[in-house]
Structures are given as C-alpha cells and as structure tokens.
Protein backbone atom coordinates (compact mmCIF):
# COMPACT_ATOMS: atom_id res chain seq x y z
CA UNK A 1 -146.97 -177.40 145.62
CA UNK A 2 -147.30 -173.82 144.00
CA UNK A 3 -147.07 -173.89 139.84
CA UNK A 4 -143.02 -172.71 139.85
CA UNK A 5 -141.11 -173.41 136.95
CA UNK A 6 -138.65 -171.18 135.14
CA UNK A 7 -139.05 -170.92 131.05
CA UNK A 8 -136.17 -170.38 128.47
CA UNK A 9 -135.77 -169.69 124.97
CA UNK A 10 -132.58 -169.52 123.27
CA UNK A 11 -131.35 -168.27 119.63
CA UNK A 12 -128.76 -169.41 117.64
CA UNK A 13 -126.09 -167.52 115.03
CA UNK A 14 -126.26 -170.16 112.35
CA UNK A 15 -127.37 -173.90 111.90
CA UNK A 16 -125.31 -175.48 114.34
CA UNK A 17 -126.81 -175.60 118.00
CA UNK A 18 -123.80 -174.87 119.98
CA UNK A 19 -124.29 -171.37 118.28
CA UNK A 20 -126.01 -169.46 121.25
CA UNK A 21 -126.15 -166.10 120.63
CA UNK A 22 -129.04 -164.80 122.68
CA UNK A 23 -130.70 -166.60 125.64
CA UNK A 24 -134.25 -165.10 127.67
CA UNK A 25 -135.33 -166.77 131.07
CA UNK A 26 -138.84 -165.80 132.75
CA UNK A 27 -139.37 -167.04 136.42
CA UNK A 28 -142.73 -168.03 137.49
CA UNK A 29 -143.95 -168.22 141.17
CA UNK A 30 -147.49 -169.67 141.88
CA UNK A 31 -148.72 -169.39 138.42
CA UNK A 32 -147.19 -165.31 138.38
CA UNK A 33 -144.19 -163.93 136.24
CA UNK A 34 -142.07 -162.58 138.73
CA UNK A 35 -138.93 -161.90 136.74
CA UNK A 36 -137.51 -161.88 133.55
CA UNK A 37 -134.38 -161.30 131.97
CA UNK A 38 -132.06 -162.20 128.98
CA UNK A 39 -129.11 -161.21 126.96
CA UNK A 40 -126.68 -161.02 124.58
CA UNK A 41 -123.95 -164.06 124.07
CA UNK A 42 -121.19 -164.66 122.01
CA UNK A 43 -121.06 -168.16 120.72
CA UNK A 44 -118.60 -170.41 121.29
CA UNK A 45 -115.17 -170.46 119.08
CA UNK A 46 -116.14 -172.29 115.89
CA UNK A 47 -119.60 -171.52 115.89
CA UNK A 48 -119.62 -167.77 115.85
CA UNK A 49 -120.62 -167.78 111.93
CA UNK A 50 -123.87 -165.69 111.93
CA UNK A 51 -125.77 -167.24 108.86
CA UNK A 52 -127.90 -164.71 107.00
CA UNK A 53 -131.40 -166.64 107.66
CA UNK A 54 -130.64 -166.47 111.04
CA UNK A 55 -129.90 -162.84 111.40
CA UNK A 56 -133.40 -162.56 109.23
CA UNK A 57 -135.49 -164.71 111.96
CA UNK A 58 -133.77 -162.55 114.91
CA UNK A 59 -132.09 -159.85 113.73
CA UNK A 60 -129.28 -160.51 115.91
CA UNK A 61 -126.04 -159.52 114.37
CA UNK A 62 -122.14 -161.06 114.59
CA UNK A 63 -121.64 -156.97 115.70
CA UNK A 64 -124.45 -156.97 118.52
CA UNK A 65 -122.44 -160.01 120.03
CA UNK A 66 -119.01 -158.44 120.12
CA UNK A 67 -119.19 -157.31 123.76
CA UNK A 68 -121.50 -159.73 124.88
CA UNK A 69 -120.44 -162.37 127.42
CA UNK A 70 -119.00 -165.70 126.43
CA UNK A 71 -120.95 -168.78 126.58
CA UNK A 72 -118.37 -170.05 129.62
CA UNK A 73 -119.01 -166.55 131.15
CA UNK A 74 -122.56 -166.00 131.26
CA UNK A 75 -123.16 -169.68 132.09
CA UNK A 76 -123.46 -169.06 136.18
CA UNK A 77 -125.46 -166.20 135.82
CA UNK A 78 -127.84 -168.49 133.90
CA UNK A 79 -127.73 -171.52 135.75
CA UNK A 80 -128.08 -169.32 138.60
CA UNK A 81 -131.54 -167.29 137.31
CA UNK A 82 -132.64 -171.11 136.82
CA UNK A 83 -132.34 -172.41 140.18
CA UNK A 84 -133.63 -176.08 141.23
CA UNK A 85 -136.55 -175.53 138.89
CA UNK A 86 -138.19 -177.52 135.88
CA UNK A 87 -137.30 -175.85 132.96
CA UNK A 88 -139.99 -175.00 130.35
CA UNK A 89 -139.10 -174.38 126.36
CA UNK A 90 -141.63 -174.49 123.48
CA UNK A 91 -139.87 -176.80 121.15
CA UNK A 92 -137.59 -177.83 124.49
CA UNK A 93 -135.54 -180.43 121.92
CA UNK A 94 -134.13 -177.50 120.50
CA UNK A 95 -133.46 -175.62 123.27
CA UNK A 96 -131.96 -178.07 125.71
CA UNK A 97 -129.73 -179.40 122.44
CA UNK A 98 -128.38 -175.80 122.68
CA UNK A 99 -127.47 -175.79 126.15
CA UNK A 100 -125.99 -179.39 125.99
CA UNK A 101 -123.97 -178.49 122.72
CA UNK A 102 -122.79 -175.19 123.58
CA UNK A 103 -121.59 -176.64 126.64
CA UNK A 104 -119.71 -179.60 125.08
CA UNK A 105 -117.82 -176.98 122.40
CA UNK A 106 -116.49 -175.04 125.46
CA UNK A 107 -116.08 -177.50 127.87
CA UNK A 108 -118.09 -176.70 130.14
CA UNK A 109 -120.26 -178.54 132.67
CA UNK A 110 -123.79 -178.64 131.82
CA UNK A 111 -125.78 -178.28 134.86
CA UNK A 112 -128.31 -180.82 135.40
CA UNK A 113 -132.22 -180.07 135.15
CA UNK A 114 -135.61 -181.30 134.34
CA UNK A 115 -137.24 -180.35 131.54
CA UNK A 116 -140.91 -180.09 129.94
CA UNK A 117 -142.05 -179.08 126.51
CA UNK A 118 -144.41 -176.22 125.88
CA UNK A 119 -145.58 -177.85 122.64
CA UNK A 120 -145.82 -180.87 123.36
CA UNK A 121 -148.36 -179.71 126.44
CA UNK A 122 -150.55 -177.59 123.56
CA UNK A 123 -150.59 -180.07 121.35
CA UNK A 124 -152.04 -182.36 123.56
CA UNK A 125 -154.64 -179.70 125.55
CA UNK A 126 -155.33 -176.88 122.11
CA UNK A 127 -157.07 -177.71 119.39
CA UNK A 128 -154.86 -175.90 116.93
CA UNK A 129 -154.87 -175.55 113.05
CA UNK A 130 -150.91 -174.84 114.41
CA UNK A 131 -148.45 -174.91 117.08
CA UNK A 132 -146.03 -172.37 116.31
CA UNK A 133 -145.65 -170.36 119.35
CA UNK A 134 -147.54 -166.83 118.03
CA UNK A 135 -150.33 -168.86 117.79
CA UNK A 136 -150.09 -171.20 120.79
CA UNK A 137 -149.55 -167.81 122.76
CA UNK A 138 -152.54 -166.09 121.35
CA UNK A 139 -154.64 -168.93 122.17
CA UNK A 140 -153.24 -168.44 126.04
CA UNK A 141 -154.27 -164.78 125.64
CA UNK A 142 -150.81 -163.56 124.80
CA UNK A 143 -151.31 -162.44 121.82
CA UNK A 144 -148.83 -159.54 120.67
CA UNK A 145 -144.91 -159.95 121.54
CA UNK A 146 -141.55 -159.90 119.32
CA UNK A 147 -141.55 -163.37 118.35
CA UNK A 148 -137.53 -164.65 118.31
CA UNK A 149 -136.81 -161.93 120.71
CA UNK A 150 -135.70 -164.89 123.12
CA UNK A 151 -137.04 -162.55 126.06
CA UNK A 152 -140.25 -162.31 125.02
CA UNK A 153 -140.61 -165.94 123.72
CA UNK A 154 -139.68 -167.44 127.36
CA UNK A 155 -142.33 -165.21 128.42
CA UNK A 156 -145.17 -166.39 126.08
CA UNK A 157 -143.69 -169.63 126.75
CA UNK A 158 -144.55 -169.04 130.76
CA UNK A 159 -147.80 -167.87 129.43
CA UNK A 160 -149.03 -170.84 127.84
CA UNK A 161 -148.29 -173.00 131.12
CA UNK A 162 -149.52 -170.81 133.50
CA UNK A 163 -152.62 -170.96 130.91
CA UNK A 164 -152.82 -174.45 130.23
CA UNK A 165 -152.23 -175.26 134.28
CA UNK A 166 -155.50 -172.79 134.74
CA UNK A 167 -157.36 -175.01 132.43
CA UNK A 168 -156.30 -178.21 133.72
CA UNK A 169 -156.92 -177.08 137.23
CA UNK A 170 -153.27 -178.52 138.07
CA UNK A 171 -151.57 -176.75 141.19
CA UNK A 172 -147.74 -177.07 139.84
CA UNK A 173 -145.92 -178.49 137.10
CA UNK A 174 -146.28 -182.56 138.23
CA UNK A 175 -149.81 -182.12 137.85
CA UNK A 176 -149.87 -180.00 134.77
CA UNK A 177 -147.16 -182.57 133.07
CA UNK A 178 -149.92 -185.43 134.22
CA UNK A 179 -152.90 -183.76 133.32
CA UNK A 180 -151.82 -183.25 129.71
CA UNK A 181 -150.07 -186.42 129.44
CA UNK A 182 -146.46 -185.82 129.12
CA UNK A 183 -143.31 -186.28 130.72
CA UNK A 184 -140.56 -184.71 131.59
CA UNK A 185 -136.91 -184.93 130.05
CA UNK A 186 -133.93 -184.96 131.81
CA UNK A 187 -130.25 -183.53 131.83
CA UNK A 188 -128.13 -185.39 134.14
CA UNK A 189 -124.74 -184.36 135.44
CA UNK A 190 -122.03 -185.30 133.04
CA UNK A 191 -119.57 -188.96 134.33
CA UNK A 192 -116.60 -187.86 135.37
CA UNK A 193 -114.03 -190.20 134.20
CA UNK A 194 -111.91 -190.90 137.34
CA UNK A 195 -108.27 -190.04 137.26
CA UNK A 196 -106.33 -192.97 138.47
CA UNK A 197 -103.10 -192.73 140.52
CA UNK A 198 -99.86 -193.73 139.17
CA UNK A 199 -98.69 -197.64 140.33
C-alpha cells in the first residue's frame, strides 16, 4: 500500500467552528505532493461574524469572503478533492469539529472519512520543546511557509507525514498510524431518521 492520504487545514471567521471561511487540501501519492488547492468560503448564516483576532491570525477579511462560495456550495468540490482517503490535520480536533459543525448549521450531509492527527503523530515521534506547526514543519525540513494561510498549512501538514513515514520506515498511513502509536478517528455517515408512512 503506497503512503496516500489527503491533508486539510481549515480557518475560521470568529470563535465558533461552524465559521469556515477558508479551507486548503494537499493530495499526497506515494509519499509525493501531487496537488494542492484551497479557497475562499463564506461561512454559514449566523456565523459570518469575522472577529478581529481572527482576521489578525489570517488576515482573512468579512470583504475577501463576499464572492466566495457558500459552505453548501463548495462542499462537493471538497469532498470531491478528498476522495476515499484518510484525512490528515495538525490539531485534526479542530479541524474535523469545523467540518462537522459547519455542516450541521447548513444542513448539510457531512461526508464520512477517517481521520489522523498530525500532532498527535509528532508528539509521539519529535522530541520538541513545541508542537505548533512552524516548528513541527521545520523539524520535517519545511521550514518557511505562510503559517494560517490554510493552503500552505495542509501542505506542511503533508510534510510532516510524508517525513515522519520516512523515519518510521512505514509504507502508507496504517503503518505510519501504528508505528507512532495512534489511531485513527472517525466520521460516520449521519442516521437518517426514517420517514414512516401514514396508517
């Protein structure tokens, strides 16, 4: 099995994390980027407040979202980049709470992945004084991107794995997950509540 995975980072307007106002998704294929992308997203209605702190950590404006996609509207296009893959995110708590919540303020389905934590892997194979991602990434060798750009953050993100799989000598995300002795989290389809007929 070839190291595959695709990594995510997401940022959010204000406090709340059904605010997603940026997303950035790297693919990797056999321990190689192969694509990246990201963009722009309004958040959903009720959580489009952009609180000054935010706008300081990512300098992402309530103006730069204006003709960006809705969260309902971009949401194929990112499930899509995604795939069948495991889904890596440094701080993935975060991350997958912003999928899951910005998916229950709109309504929509959230579409069911696995899931592994970039920090939780360096904390247990670095030897760190921290494990913020600049410095997680620089011990990888990737040492100089826009931190909270959420582009360049999936990418150091990939980085670390495809690092940390390199020193663990593990051929794809089971082993890497095994070697540094974690596991993986889970989002699972949604119950649908069945809709009974009329007696």
């Amino acid at each position: 099995m070839p190291l595959d995975f695709t990594a995510i980072d997401f940022e959010t307007a204000n406090s709340s994390n059904a605010s997603a106002c940026a997303v950035g998704l790297v693919r990797v294929r056999d321990g190689e980027v192969v694509a990246q992308t990201g963009w722009l997203i309004q958040p959903p209605p009720g959580h489009e407040r952009f609180f000054e702190l935010n706008i300081r950590i990512h300098g992402i404006t309530s103006e730069d979202v204006v003709d960006a996609p809705t969260w309902s509207a971009q949401l194929p296009a990112l499930a899509s980049f995604i795939g069948d893959d495991v889904v890596v995110a440094h701080n993935a708590g975060f991350d997958m709470a912003v999928l899951r919540r910005a998916c229950e303020a709109t309504g929509d389905d959230c579409p069911p992945l696995r899931y592994a934590c970039s920090l939780q892997v360096a904390r247990k194979v670095y030897r760190l004084d921290s494990y913020r991602l600049p410095f997680v990434a620089a011990e990888a060798g990737f040492a100089e991107f826009a931190h909270h750009n959420a582009t360049a953050d999936a990418l150091a993100c990939a980085h670390v794995m495809i690092d940390v799989a390199r020193r663990l000598g593990a051929d794809d995300v089971e082993g890497l997950a095994v070697g540094a002795g974690v596991s993986f989290g889970r989002i699972d389809p949604a119950p649908r509540t069945p809709v009974l007929a009329p007696v």
